[in-house]
C-alpha atoms as a PDB file:
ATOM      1  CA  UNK A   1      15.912 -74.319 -16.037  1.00  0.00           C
ATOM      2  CA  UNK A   2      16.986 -73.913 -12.830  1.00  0.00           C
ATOM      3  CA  UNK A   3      20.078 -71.983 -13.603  1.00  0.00           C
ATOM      4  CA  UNK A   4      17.550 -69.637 -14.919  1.00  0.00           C
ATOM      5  CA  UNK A   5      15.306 -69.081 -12.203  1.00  0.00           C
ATOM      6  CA  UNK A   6      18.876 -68.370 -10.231  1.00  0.00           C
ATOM      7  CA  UNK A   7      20.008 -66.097 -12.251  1.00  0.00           C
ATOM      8  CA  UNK A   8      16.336 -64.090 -12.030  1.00  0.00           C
ATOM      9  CA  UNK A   9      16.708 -64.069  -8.387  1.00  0.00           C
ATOM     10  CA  UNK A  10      20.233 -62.435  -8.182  1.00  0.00           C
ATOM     11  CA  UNK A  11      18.965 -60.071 -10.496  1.00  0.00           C
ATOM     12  CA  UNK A  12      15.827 -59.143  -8.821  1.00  0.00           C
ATOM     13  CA  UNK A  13      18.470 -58.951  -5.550  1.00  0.00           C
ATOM     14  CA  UNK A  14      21.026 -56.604  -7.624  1.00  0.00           C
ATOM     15  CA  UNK A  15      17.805 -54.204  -8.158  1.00  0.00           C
ATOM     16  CA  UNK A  16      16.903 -54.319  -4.405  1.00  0.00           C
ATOM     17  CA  UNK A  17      20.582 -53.167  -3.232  1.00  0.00           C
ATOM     18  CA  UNK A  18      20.716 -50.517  -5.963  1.00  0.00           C
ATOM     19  CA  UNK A  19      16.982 -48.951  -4.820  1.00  0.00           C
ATOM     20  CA  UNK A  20      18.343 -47.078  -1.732  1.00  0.00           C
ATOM     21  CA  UNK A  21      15.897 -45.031   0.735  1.00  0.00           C
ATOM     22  CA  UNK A  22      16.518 -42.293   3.576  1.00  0.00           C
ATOM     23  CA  UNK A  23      18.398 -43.378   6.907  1.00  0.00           C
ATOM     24  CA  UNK A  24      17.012 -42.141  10.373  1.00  0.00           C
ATOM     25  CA  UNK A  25      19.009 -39.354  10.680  1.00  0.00           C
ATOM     26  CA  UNK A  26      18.449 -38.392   7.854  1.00  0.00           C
ATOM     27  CA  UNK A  27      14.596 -38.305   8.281  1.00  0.00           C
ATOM     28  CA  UNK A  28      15.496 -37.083  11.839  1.00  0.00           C
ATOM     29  CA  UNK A  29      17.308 -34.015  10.872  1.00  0.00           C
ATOM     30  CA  UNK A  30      14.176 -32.712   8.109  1.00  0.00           C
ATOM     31  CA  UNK A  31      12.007 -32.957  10.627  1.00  0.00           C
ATOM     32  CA  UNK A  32      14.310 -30.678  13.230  1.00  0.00           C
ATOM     33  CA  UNK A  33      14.732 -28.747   9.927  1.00  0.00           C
ATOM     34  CA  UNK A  34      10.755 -28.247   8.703  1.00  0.00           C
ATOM     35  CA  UNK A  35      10.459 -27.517  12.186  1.00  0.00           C
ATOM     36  CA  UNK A  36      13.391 -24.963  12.978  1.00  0.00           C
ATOM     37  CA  UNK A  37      11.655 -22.979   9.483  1.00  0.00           C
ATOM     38  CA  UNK A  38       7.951 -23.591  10.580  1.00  0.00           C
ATOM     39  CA  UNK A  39       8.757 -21.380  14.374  1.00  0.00           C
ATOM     40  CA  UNK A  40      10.411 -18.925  12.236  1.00  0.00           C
ATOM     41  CA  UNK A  41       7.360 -18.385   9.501  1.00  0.00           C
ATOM     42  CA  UNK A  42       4.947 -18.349  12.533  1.00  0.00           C
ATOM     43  CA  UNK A  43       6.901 -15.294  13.966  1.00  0.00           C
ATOM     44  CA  UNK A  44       6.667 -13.238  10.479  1.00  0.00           C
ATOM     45  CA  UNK A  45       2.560 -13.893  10.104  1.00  0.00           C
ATOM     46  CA  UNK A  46       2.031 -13.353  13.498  1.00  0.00           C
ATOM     47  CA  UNK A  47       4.214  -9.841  13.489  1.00  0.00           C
ATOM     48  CA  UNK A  48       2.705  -9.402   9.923  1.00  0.00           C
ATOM     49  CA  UNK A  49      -0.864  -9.778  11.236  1.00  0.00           C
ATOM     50  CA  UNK A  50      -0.100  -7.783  14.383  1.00  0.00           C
ATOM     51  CA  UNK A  51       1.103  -4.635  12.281  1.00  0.00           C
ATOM     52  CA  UNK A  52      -2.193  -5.024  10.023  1.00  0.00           C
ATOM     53  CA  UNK A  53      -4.553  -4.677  13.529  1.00  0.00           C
ATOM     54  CA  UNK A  54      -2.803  -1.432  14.560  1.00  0.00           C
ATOM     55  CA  UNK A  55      -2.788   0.534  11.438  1.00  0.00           C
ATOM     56  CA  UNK A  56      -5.912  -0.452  10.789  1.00  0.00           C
ATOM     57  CA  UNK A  57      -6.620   0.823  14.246  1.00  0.00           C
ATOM     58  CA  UNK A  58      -4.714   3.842  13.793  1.00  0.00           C
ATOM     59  CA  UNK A  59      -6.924   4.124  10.331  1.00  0.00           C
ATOM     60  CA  UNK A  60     -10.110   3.969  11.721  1.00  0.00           C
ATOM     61  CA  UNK A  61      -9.492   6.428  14.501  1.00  0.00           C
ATOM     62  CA  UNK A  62      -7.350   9.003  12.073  1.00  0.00           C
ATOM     63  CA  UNK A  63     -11.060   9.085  10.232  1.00  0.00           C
ATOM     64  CA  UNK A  64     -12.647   9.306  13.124  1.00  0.00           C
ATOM     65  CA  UNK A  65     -11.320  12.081  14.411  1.00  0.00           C
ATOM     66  CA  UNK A  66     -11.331  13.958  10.639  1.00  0.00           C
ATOM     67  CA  UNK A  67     -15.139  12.912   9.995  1.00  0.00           C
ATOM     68  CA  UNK A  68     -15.781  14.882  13.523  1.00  0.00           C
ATOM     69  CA  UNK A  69     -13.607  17.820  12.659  1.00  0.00           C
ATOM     70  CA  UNK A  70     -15.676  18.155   9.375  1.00  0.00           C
ATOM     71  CA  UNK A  71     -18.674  17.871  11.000  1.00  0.00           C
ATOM     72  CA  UNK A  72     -18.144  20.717  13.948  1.00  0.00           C
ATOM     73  CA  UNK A  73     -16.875  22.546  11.337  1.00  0.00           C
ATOM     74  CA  UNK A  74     -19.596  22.291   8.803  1.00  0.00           C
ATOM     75  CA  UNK A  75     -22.116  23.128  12.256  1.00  0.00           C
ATOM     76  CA  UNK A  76     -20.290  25.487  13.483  1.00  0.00           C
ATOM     77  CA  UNK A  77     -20.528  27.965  10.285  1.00  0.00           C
ATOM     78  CA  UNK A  78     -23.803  28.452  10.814  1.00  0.00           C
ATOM     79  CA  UNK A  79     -24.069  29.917  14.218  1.00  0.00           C
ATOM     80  CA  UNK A  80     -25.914  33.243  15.069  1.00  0.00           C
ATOM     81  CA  UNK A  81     -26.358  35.214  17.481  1.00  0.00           C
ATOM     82  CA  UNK A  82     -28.966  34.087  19.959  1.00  0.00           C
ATOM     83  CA  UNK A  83     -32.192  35.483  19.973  1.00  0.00           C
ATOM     84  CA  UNK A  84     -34.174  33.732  22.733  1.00  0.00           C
ATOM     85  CA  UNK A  85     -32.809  31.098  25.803  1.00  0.00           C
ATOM     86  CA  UNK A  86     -33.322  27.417  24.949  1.00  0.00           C
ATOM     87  CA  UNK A  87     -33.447  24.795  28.011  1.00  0.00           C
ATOM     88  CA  UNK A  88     -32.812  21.465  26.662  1.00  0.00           C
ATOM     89  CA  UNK A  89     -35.416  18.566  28.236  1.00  0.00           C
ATOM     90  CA  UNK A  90     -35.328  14.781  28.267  1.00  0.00           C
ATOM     91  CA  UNK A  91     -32.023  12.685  28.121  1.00  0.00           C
ATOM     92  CA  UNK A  92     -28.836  14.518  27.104  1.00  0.00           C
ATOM     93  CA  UNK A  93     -24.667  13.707  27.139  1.00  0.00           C
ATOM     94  CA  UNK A  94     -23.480  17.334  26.917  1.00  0.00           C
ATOM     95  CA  UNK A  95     -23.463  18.905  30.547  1.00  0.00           C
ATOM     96  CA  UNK A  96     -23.296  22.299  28.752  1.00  0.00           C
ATOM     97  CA  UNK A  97     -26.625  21.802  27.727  1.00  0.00           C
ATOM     98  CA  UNK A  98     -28.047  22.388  31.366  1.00  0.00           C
ATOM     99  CA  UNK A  99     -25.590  24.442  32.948  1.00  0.00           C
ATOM    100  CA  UNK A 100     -24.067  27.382  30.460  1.00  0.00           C
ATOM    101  CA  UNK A 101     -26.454  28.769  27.935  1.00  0.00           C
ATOM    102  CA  UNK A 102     -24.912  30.221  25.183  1.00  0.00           C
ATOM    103  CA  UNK A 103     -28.154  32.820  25.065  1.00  0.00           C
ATOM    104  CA  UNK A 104     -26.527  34.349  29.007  1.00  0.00           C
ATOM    105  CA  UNK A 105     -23.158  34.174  28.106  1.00  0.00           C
ATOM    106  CA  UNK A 106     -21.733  37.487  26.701  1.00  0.00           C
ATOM    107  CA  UNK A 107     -23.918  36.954  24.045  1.00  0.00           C
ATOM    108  CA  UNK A 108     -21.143  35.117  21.903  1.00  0.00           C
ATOM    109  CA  UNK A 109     -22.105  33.229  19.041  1.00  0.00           C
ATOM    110  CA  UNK A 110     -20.065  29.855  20.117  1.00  0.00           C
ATOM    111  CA  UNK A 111     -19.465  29.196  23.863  1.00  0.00           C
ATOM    112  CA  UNK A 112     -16.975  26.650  24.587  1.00  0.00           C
ATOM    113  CA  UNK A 113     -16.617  24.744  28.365  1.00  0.00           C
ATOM    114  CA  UNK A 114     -14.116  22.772  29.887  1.00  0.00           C
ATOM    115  CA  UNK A 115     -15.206  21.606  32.870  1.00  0.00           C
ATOM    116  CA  UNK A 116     -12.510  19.929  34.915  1.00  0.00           C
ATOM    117  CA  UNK A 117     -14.147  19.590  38.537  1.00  0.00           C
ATOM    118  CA  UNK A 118     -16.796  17.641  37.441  1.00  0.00           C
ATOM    119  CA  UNK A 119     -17.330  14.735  38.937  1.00  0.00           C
ATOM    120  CA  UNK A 120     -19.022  13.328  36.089  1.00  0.00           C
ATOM    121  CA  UNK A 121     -18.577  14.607  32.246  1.00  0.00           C
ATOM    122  CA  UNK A 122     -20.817  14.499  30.066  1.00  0.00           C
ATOM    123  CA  UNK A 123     -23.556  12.044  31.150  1.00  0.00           C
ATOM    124  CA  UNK A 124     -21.352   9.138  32.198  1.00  0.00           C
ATOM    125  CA  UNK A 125     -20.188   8.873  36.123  1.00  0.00           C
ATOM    126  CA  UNK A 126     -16.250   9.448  36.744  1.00  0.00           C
ATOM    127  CA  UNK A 127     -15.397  10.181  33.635  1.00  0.00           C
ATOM    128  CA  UNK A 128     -12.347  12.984  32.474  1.00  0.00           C
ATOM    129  CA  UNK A 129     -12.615  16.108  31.742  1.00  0.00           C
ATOM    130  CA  UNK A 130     -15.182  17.296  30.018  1.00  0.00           C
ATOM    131  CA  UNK A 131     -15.030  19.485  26.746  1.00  0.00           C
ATOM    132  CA  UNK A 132     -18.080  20.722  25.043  1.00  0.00           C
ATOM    133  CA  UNK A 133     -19.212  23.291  22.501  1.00  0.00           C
ATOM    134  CA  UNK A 134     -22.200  25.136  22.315  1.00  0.00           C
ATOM    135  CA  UNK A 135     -23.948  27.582  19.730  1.00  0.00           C
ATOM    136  CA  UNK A 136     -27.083  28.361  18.245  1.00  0.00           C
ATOM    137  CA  UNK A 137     -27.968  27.875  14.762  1.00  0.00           C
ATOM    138  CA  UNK A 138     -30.999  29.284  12.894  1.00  0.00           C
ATOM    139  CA  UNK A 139     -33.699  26.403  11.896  1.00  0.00           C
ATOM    140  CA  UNK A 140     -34.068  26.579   8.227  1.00  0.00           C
ATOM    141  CA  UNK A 141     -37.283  27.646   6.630  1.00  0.00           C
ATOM    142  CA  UNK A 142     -38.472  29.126   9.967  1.00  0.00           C
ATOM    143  CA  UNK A 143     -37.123  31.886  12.405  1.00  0.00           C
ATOM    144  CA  UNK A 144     -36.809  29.645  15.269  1.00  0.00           C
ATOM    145  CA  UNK A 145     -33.267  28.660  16.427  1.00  0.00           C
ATOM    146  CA  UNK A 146     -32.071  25.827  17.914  1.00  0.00           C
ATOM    147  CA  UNK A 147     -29.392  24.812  20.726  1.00  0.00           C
ATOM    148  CA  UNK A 148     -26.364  22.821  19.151  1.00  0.00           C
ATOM    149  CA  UNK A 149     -23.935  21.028  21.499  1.00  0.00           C
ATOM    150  CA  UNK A 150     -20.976  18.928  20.738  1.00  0.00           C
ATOM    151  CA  UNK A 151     -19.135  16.740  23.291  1.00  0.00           C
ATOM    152  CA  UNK A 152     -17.381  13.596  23.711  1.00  0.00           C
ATOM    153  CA  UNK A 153     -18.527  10.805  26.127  1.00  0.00           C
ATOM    154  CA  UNK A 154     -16.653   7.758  26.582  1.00  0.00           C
ATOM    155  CA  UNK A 155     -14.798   7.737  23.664  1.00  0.00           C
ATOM    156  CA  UNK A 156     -17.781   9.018  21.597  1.00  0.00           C
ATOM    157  CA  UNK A 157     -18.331  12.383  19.854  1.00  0.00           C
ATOM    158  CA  UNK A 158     -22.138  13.959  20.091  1.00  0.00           C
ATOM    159  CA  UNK A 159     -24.433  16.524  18.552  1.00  0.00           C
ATOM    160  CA  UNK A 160     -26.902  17.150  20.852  1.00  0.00           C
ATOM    161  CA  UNK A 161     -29.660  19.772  18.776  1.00  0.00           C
ATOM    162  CA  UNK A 162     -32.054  21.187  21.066  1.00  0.00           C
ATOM    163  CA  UNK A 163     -35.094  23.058  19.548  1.00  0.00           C
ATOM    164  CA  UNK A 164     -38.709  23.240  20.329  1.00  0.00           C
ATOM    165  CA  UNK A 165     -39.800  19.545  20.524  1.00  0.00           C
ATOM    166  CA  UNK A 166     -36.998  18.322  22.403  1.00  0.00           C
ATOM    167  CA  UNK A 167     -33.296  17.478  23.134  1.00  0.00           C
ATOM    168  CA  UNK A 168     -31.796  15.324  20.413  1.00  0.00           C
ATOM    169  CA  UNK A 169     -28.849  13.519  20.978  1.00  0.00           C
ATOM    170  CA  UNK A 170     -26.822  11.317  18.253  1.00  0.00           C
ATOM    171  CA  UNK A 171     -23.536   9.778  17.988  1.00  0.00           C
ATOM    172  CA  UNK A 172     -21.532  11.498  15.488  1.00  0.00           C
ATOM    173  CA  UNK A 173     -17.942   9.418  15.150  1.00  0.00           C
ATOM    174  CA  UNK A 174     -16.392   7.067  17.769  1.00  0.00           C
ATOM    175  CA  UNK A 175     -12.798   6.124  18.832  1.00  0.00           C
ATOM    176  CA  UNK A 176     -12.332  10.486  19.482  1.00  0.00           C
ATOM    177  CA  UNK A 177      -9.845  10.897  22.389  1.00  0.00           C
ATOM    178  CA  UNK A 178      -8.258  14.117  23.439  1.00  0.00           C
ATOM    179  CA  UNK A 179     -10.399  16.497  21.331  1.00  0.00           C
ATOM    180  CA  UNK A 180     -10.218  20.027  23.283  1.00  0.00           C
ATOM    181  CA  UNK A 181     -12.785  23.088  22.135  1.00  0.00           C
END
């Protein structure tokens, strides 16, 4: 019986010598590995992420600029010849608004402005030049006209529409730099 039990235990030994794990270095060197890998994937999603942010800047400022363009464009064909002068009143961007009336101006049916010597453009204090469009447009169903003034304030395109109750003024696309009328 004893030779038995023996013989067990230098089996159950033989199986301990055969199972084998990883030496240090061994563990040592994956981890410099993983970690060697792990800087490099960081660098691709952070470039990766970093080219998504500017042409989806880029994007959004490309439509910007088109929505605008489509929407001068689609005011602008309906200018006329003015009949009658129209001051605007209350809170305005467009400088144009208050200083050149399209009604005084050679009679043309779209007056443009660019007003370099200003010393503020278009509502906001030291701000660049300032470009602005005016014309007048006929209001429909009536024979009244109304003052139409585009211009770009801080990075902001405007319609200001000025008719007999009032100046309006509304944001029509942001992100618009360098537009020139």
């Amino acid at each position: 019986m004893k030779k038995n039990f023996m013989k067990i235990k230098l089996e159950n030994l033989n199986i301990i010598k055969k199972v084998s794990g990883f030496t240090l270095i061994e563990l040592v060197m994956t981890i410099l590995l993983i970690g060697i890998l792990s800087i490099g994937l960081y660098e691709v999603v952070i470039w990766g992420v970093s080219d998504y942010v500017t042409n989806e800047q880029y994007l959004h400022s490309n439509n910007s600029m088109t929505y605008a363009m489509a929407a001068i464009r689609r005011s602008m064909t309906g200018a006329v010849m003015p009949t009658a002068s129209i001051s605007p009143s209350g809170n305005y961007h467009c400088k144009l608004s208050n200083s050149i009336n399209p009604a005084t101006s050679g009679n043309l049916p779209i007056v443009t402005a660019n007003m370099p010597g200003q010393t503020s453009a278009c509502g906001g204090t030291g701000q660049p030049v300032c470009d602005e469009a005016a014309f007048y447009q006929n209001i429909t169903g009536t024979a009244n006209q109304q003052l139409v003034v585009f211009c770009v304030s801080n990075n902001i395109l405007y319609e200001e529409v000025t008719n007999g109750t009032g100046t309006t003024s509304y944001p029509i696309a942001n992100n618009i730099t360098g537009i020139s009328f």
